[in-house]
Protein backbone atom coordinates (compact mmCIF):
# COMPACT_ATOMS: atom_id res chain seq x y z
CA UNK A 1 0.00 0.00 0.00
CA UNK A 2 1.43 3.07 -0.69
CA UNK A 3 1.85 5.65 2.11
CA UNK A 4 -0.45 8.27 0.70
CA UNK A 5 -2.94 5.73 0.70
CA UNK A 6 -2.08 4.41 3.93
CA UNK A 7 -1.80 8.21 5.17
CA UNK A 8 -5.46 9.08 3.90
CA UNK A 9 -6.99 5.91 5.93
CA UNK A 10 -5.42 7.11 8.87
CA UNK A 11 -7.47 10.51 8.16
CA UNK A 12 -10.48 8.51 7.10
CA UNK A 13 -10.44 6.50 10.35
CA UNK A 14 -9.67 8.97 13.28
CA UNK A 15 -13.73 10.73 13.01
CA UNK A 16 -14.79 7.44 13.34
CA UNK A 17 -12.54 6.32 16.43
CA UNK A 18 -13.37 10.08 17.80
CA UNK A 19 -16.99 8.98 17.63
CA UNK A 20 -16.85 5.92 19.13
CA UNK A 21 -15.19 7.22 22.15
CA UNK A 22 -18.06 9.91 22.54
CA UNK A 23 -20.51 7.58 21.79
CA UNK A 24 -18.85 5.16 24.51
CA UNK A 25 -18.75 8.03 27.15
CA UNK A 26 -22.34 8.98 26.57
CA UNK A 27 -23.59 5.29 27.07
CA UNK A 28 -21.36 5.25 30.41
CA UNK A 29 -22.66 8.73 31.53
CA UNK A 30 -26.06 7.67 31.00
CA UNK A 31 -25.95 4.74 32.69
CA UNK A 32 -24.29 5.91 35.55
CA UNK A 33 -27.02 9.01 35.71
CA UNK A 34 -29.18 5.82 36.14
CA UNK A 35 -27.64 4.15 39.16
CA UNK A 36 -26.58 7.23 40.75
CA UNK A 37 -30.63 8.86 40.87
CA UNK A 38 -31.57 4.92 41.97
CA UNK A 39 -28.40 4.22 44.84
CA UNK A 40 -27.01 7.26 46.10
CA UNK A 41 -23.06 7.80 45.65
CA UNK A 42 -22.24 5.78 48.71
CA UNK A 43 -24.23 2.02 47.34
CA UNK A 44 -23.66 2.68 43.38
CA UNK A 45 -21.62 -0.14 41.92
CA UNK A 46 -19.28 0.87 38.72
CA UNK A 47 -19.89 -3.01 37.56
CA UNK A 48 -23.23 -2.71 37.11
CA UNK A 49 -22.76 0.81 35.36
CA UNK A 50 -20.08 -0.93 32.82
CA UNK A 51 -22.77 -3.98 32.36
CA UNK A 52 -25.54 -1.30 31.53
CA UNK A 53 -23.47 0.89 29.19
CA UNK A 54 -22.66 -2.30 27.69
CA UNK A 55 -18.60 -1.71 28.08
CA UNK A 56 -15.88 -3.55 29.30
CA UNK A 57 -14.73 -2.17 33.35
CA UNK A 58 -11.69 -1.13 32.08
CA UNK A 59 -12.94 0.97 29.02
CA UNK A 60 -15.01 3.05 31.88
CA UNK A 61 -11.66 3.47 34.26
CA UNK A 62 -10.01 5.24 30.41
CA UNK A 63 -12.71 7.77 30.66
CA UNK A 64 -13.36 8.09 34.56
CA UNK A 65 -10.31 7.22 37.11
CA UNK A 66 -12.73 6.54 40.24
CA UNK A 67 -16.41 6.71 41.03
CA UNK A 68 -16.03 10.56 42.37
CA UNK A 69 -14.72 11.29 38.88
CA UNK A 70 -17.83 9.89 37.64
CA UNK A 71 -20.49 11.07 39.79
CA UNK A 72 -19.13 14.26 39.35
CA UNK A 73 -19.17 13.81 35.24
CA UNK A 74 -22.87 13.16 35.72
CA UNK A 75 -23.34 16.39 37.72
CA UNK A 76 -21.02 18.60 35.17
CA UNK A 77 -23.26 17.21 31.94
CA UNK A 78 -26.58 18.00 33.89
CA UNK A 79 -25.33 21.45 34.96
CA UNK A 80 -24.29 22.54 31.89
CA UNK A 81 -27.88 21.69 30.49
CA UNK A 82 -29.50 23.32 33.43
CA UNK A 83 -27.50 26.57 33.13
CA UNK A 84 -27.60 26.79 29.55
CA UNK A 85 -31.52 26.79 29.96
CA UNK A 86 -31.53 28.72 33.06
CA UNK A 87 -29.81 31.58 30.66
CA UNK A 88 -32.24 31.49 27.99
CA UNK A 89 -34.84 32.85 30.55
CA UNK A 90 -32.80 35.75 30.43
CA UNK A 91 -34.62 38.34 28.03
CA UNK A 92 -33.36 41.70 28.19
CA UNK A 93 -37.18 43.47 28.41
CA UNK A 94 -38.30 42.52 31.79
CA UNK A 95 -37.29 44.44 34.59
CA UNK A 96 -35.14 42.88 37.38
CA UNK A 97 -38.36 42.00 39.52
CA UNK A 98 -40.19 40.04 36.52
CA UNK A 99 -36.69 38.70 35.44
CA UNK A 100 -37.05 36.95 39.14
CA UNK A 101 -40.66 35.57 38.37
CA UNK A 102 -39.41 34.41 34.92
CA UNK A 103 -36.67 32.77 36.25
CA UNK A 104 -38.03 31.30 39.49
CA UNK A 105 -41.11 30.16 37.26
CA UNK A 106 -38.38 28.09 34.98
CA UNK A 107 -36.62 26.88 38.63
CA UNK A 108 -39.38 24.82 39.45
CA UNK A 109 -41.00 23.73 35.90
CA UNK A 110 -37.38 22.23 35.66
CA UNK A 111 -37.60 20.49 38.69
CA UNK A 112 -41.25 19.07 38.15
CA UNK A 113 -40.02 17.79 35.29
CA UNK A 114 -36.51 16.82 36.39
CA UNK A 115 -36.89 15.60 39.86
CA UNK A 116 -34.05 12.54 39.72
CA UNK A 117 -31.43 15.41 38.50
CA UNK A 118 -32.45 17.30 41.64
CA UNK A 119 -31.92 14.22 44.00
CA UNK A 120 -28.40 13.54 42.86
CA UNK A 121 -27.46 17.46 42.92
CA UNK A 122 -28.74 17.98 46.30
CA UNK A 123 -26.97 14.74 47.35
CA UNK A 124 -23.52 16.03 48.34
CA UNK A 125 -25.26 18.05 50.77
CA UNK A 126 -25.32 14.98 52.45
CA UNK A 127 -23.17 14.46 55.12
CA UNK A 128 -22.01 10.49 54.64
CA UNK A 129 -21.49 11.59 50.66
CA UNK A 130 -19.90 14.45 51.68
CA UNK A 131 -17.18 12.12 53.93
CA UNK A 132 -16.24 9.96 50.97
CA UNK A 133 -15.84 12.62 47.84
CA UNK A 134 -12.70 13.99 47.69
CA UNK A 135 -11.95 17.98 48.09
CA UNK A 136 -11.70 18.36 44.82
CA UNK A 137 -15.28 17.02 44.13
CA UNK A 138 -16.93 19.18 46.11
CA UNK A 139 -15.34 22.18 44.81
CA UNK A 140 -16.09 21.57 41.06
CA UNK A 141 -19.67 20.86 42.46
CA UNK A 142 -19.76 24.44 44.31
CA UNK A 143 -18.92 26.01 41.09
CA UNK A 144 -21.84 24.74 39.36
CA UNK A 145 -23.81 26.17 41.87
CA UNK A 146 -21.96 29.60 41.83
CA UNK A 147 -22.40 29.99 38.37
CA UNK A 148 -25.79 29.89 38.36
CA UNK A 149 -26.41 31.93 41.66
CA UNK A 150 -24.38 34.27 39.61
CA UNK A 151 -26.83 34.87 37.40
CA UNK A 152 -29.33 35.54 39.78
CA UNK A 153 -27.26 37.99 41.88
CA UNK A 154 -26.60 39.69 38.37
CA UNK A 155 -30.36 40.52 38.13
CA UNK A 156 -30.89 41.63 41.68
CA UNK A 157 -27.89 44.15 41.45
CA UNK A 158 -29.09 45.16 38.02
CA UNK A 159 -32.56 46.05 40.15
CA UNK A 160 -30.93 47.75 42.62
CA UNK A 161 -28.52 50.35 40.06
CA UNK A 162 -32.14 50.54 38.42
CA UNK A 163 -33.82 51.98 41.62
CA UNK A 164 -35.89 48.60 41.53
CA UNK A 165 -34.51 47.54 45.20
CA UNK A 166 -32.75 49.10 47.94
CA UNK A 167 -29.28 48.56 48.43
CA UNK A 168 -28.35 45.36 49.12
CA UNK A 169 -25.92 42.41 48.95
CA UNK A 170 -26.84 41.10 45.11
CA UNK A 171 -24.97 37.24 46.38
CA UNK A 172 -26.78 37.37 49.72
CA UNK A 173 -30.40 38.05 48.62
CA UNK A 174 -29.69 35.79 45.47
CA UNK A 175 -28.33 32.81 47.81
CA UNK A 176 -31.23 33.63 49.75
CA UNK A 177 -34.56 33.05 46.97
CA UNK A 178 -32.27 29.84 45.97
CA UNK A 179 -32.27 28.85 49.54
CA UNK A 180 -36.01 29.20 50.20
CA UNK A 181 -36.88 27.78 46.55
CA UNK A 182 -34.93 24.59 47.38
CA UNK A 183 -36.27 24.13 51.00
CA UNK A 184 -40.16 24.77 49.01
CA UNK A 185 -39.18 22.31 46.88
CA UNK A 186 -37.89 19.92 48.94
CA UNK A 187 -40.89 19.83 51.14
CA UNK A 188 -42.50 17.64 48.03
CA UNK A 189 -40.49 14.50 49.64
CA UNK A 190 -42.65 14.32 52.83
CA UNK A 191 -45.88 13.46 53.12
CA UNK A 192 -45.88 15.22 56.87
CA UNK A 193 -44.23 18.22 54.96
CA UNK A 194 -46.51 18.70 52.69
CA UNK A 195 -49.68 18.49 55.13
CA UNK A 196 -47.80 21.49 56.92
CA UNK A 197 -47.84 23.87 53.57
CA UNK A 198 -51.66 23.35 53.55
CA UNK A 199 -51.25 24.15 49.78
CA UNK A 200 -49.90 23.35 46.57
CA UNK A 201 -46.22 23.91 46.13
CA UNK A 202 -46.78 26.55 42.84
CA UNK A 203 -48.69 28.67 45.14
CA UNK A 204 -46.31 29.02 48.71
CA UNK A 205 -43.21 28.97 45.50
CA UNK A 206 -44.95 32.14 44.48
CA UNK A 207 -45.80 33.74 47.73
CA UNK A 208 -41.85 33.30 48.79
CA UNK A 209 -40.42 35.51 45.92
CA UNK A 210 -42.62 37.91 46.99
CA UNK A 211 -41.79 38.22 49.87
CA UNK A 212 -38.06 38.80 49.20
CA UNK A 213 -39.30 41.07 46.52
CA UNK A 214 -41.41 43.14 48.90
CA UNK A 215 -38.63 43.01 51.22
CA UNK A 216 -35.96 44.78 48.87
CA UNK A 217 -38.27 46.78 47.13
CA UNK A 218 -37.42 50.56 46.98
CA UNK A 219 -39.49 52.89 48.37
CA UNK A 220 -41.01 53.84 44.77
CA UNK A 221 -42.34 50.32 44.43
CA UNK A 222 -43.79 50.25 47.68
CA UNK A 223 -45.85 53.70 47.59
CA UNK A 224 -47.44 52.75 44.03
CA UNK A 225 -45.02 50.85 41.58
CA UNK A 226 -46.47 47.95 39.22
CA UNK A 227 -43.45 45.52 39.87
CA UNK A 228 -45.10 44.07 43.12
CA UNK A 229 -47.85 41.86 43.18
CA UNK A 230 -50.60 40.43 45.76
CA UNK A 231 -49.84 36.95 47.05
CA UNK A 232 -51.74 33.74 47.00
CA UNK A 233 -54.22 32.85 50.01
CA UNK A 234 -54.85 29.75 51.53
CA UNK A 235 -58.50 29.88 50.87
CA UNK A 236 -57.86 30.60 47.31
CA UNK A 237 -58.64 34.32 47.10
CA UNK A 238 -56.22 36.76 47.53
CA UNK A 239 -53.83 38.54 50.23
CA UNK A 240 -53.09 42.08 50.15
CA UNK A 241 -50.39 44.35 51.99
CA UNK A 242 -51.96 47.11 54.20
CA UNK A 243 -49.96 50.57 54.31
CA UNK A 244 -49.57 52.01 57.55
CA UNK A 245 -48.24 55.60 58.48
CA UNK A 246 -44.74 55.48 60.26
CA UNK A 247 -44.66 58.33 63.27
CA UNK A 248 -43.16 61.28 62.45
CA UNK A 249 -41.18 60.07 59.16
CA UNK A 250 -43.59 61.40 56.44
CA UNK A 251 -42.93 58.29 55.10
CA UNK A 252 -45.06 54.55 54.82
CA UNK A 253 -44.22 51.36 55.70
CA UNK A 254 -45.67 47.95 55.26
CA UNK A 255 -47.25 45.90 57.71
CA UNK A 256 -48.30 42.09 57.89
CA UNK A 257 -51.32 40.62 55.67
CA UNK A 258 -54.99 41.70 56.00
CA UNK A 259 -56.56 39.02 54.33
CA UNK A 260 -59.19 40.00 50.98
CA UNK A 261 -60.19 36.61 50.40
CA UNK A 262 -64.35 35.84 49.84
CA UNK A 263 -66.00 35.35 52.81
């Protein structure tokens, strides 16, 4: 054969070993996705992910050195997905409070219809997991999380240069609306827990991001601006915020409920 030949099978053949390999690491990935959501990190077996991506043990250790390496594979893929649609809820025309709604609404659509991705991500909050993954792990795992919390603290310091919100810490309030949209969310698990909301999770999901909203809202907002909105009631009417004088400031303030539901 001559080596031009020889030279242009080599060319020939390298897209096709290139594909193999990514086809080999998807089947592996998805696999493991499927005995990670079913075990936990701790019980998953890397024999029975090889057997289900239908590849030999060793072809899974040339892609992933350890089952940390893996796991955390399975998180990266999913994240990147997640943030790539959390971004497209992005739209330059709503102001910083809708922005919120828009992209609180799109937080829990993607977990109704995503709830094994949640389970795994919310497992290395667990303290036994948490013992066995290396350093490392969790680090690359925080950064998923930080680059999405960025985005959030992006839109609540964009509402407070726009006079939208009083001044605040953007990465507090935004660690704050993921930290109450989580523990919502999470309350779906328990049957006790969810016989303490007394509701359905859409509406108390609601009533929680406006209450941070209310709570950073500038004083324009409060004395008349269209960015806030009345919250949900348990008996399915509505609740409405009652402006009180403050003494001596000229100025309002904002006391609890009064409820406006039918009676």
């Amino acid at each position: 054969m001559s080596a031009p030949r020889a030279r242009s099978r080599r060319v020939l053949a390298e897209p096709r070993r290139e594909q193999k390999k990514a086809e080999s690491r998807r089947r592996i990935l998805e696999a493991a996705r499927v005995v990670f959501f079913r075990d936990g990190f701790m019980p998953a077996n890397l024999d029975e992910v090889a057997d289900l991506a239908k590849v030999a043990k060793g072809t899974l250790y040339r892609y992933f050195e350890n089952k940390a390496e893996l796991y955390v594979a399975v998180l990266a893929h999913d994240g990147a997905l997640f943030e790539r649609k959390l971004r497209e809820t992005l739209l330059p025309a709503l102001s910083p409070p809708e922005q919120i709604r828009c992209t609180g609404r799109f937080y829990l659509e993607h977990w109704l219809r995503n709830r094994d991705y949640f389970r795994i991500f919310w497992a290395v909050e667990n303290q036994e997991v948490i013992g066995e993954l290396p350093g490392g792990v969790i680090e690359e795992i925080t950064k998923l999380w930080e680059q999405c919390l960025q985005l959030l603290a992006d839109i609540v310091a964009r509402g407070s240069a726009e006079g939208h919100f009083r001044a605040c810490d953007a990465w507090q309030v935004a660690h704050l609306l993921w930290t109450l949209a989580n523990g919502l969310i999470q309350t779906e698990a328990s049957a006790a827990r969810r016989k303490l909301r007394r509701g359905p999770l859409v509406r108390d999901f609601e009533a929680a991001i406006e209450i941070v909203l209310r709570g950073r809202a500038a004083a324009r907002a409060l004395d008349g601006g269209s960015s806030l909105r009345e919250l949900p009631a348990h008996g399915g009417g509505r609740e409405r915020w009652v402006r009180i004088s403050g003494s001596g400031s000229g100025r309002s303030s904002w006391s609890s409920w009064v409820s406006n539901r039918p009676r």
